[in-house]
C-alpha atoms as a PDB file:
ATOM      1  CA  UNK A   1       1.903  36.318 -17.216  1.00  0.00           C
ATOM      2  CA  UNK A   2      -0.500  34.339 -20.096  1.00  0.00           C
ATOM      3  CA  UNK A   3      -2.929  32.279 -18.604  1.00  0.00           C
ATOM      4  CA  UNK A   4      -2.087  29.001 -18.746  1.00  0.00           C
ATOM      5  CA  UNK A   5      -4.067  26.606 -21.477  1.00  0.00           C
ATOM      6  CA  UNK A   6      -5.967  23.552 -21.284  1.00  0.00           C
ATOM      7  CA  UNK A   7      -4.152  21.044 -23.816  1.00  0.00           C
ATOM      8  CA  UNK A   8      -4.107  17.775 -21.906  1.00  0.00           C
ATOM      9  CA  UNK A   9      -6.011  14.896 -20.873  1.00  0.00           C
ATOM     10  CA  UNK A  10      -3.184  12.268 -19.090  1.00  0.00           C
ATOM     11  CA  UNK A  11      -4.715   8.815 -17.956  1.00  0.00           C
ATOM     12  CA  UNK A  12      -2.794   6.051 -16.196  1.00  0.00           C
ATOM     13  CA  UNK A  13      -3.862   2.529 -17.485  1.00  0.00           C
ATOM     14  CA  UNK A  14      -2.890  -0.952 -15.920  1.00  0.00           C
ATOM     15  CA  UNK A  15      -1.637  -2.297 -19.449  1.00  0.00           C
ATOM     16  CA  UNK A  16      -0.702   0.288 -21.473  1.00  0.00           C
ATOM     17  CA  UNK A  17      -0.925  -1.865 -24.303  1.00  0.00           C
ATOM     18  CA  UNK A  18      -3.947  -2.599 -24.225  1.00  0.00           C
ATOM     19  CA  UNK A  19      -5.116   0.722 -23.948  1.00  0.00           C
ATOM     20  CA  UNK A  20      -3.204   1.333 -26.778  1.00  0.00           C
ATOM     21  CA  UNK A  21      -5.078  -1.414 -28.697  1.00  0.00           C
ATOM     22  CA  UNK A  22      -8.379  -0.078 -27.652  1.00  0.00           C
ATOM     23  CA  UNK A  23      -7.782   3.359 -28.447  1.00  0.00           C
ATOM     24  CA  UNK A  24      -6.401   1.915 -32.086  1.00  0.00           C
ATOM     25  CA  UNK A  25      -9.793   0.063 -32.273  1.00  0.00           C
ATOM     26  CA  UNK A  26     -11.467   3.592 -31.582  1.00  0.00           C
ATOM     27  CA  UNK A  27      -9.655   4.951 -34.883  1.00  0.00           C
ATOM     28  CA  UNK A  28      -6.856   7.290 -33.246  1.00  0.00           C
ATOM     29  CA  UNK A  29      -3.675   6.856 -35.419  1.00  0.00           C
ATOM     30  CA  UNK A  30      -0.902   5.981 -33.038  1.00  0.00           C
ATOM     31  CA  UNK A  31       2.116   5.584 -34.596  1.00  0.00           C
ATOM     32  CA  UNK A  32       4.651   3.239 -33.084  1.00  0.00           C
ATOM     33  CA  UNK A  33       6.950   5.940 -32.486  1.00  0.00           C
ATOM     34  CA  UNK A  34       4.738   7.851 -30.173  1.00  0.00           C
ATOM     35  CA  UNK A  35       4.308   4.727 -28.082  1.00  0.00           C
ATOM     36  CA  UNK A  36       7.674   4.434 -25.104  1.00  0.00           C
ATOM     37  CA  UNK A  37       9.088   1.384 -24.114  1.00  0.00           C
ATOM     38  CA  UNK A  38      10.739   0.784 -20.948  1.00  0.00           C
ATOM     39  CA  UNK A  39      12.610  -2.570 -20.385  1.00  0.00           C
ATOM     40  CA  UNK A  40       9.853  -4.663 -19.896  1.00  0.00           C
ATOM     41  CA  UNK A  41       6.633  -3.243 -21.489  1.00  0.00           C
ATOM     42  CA  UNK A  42       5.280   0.114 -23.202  1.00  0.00           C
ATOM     43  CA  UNK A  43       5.235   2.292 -20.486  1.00  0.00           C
ATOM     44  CA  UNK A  44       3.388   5.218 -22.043  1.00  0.00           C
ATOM     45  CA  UNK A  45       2.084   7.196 -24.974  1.00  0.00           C
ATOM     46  CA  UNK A  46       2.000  10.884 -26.341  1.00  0.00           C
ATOM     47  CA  UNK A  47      -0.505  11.282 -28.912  1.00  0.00           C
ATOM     48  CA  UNK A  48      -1.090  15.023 -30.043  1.00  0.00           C
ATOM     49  CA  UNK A  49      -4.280  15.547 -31.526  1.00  0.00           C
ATOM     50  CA  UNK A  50      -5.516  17.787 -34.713  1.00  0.00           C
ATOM     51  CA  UNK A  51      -7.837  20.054 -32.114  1.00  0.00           C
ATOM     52  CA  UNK A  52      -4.402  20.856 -30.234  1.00  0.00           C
ATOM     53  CA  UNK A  53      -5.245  18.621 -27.309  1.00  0.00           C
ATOM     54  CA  UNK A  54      -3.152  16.152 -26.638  1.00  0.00           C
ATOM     55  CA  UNK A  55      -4.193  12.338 -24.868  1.00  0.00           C
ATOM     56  CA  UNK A  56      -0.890  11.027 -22.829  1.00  0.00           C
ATOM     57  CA  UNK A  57      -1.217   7.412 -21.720  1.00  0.00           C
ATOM     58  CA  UNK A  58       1.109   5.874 -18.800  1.00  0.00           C
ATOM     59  CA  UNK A  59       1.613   2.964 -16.656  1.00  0.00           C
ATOM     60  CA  UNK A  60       1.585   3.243 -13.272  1.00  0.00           C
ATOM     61  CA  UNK A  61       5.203   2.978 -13.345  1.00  0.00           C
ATOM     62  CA  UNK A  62       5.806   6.005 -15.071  1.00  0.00           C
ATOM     63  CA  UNK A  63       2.933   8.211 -12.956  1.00  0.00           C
ATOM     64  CA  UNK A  64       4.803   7.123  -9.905  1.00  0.00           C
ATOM     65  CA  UNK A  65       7.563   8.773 -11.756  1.00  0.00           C
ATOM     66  CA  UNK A  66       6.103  12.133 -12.617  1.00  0.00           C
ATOM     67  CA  UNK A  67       3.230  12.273  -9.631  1.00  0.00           C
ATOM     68  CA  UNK A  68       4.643  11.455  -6.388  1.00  0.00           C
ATOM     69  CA  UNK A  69       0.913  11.380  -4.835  1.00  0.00           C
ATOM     70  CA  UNK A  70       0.205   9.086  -7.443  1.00  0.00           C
ATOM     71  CA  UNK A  71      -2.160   6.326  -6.206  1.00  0.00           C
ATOM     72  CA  UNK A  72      -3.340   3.155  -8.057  1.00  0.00           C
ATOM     73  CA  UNK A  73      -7.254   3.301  -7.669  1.00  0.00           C
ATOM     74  CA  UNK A  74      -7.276  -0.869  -7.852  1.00  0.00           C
ATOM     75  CA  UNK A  75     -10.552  -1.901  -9.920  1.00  0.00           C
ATOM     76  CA  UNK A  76     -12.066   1.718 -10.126  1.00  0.00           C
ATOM     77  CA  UNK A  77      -8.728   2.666 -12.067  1.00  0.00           C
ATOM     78  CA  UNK A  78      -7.319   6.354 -11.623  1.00  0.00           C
ATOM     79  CA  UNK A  79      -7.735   9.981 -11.485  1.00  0.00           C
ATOM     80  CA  UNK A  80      -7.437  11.643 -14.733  1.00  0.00           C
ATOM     81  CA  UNK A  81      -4.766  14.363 -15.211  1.00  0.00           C
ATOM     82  CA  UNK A  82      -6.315  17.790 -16.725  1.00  0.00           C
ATOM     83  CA  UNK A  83      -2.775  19.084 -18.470  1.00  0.00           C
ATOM     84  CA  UNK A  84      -2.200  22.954 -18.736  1.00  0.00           C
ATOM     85  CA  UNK A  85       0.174  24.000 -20.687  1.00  0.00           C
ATOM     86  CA  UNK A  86       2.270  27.390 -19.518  1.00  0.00           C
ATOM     87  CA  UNK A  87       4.803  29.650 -21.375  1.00  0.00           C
ATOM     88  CA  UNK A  88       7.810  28.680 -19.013  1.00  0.00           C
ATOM     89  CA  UNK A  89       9.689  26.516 -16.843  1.00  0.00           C
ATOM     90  CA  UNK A  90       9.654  29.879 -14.641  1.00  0.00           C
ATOM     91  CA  UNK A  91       5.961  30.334 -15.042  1.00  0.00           C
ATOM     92  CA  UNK A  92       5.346  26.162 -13.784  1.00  0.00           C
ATOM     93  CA  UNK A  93       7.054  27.430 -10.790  1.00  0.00           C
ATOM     94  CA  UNK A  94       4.893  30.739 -10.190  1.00  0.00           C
ATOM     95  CA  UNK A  95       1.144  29.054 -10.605  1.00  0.00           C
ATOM     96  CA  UNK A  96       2.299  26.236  -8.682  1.00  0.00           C
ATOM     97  CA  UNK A  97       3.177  28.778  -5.544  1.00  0.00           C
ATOM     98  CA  UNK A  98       0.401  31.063  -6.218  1.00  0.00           C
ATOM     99  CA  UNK A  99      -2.551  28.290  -6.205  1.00  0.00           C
ATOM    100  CA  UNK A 100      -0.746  26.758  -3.295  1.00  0.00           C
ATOM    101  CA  UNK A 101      -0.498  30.077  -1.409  1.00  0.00           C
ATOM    102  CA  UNK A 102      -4.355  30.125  -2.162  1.00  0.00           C
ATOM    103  CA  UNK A 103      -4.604  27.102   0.018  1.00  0.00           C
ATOM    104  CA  UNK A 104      -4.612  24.555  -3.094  1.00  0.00           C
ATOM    105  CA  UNK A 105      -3.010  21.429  -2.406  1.00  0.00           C
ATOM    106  CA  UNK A 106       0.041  20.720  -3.923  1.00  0.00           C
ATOM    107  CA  UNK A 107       0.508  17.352  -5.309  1.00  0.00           C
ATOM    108  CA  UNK A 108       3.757  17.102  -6.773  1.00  0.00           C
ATOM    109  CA  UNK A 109       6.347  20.092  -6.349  1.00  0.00           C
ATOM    110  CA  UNK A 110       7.850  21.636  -9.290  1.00  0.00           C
ATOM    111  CA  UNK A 111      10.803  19.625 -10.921  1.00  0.00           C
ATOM    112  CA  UNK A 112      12.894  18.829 -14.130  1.00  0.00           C
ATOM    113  CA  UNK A 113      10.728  16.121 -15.557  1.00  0.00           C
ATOM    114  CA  UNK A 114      12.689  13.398 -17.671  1.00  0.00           C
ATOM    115  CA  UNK A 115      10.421  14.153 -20.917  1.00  0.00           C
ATOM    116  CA  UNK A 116      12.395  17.494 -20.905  1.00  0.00           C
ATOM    117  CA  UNK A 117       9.365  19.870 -19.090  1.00  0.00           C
ATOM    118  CA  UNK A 118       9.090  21.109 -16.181  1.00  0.00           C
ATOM    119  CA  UNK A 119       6.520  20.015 -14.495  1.00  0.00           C
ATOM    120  CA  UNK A 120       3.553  20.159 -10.989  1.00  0.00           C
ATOM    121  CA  UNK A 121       0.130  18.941 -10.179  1.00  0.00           C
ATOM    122  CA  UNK A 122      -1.806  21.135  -7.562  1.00  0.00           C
ATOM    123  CA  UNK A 123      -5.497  19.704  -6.685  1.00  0.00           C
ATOM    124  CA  UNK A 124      -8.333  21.752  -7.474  1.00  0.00           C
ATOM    125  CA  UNK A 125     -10.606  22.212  -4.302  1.00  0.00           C
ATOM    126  CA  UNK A 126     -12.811  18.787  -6.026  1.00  0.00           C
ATOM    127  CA  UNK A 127      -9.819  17.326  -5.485  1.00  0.00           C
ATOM    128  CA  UNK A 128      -9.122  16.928  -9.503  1.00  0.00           C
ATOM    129  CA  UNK A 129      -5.621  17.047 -10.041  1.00  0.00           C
ATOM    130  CA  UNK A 130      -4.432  19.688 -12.670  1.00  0.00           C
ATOM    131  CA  UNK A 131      -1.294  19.263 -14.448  1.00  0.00           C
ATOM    132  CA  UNK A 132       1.225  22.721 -15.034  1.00  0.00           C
ATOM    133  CA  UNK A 133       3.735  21.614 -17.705  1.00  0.00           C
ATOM    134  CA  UNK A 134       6.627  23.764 -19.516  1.00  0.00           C
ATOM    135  CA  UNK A 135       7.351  23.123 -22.911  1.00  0.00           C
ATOM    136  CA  UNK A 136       9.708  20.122 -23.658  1.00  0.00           C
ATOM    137  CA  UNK A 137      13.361  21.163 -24.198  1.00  0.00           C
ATOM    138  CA  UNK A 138      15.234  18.286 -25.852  1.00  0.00           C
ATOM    139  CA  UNK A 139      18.356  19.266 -23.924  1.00  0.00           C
ATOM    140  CA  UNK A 140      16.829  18.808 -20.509  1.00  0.00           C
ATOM    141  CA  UNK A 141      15.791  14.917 -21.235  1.00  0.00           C
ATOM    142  CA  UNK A 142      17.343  12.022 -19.377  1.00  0.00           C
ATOM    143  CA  UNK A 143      16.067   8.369 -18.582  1.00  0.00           C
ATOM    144  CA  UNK A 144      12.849   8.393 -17.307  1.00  0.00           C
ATOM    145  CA  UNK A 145      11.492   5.327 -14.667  1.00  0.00           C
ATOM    146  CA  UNK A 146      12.322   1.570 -16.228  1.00  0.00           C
ATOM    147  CA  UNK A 147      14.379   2.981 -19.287  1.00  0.00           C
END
């Protein structure tokens, strides 16, 4: 099996417009169409960057979504997601049981995520959570939390 690779930095903002304006005042190019609305509000943001990293954006909404140990840090904000990308939905499902057989603490099972991925977050023994994401099929998308 490859070893998985480190492509992802995912934040969780109160106002995810805002963050989007800030990040805009940094110079990143976001584009509107990387930006998702929900109902009420933009709800998150994919931007892929030249390096091969990509930043994600979301609102607590949406981490609630894809992280059910998500928890809002208040004033102090959130824990950072460090994204690794693997070859498979298959291989999401085999380093999430290995690292948990380790005694890693799973954070959110393996499932069919509503961006199309499939996707877990194990802790790290800091505690830092650590994203395992598929690549996205288009087939396997459906509404996602406030769509």
């Amino acid at each position: 099996m490859a070893a998985p690779e480190f492509n992802q930095i995912d934040l969780v903002a109160r106002d995810v417009a805002k963050s989007i304006a800030f990040y805009r005042a940094l110079g990143l190019k976001i584009p509107k169409s990387a930006v998702w609305h929900g109902k009420t509000a933009p709800h998150h943001v994919r931007l892929p960057m030249p390096n091969g990293m990509e930043l994600s954006i979301s609102s607590p909404l949406i981490a609630r979504g894809y992280n059910k140990s998500y928890r809002d840090g208040g004033a102090k904000g959130s824990t950072p997601i460090i994204g690794f990308g693997v070859a498979s939905r298959r291989a999401v499902d085999a380093v999430y049981r290995k690292l948990t057989k380790l005694g890693h603490a799973g954070k959110q099972p393996p499932w069919d995520a509503f961006w199309g991925s499939r996707y877990a977050i194990v802790a790290d023994p800091d505690g830092h959570l650590v994203g395992l994401m598929s690549p996205v099929d288009p087939k396997r998308r459906y509404p996602g939390p406030d769509a």
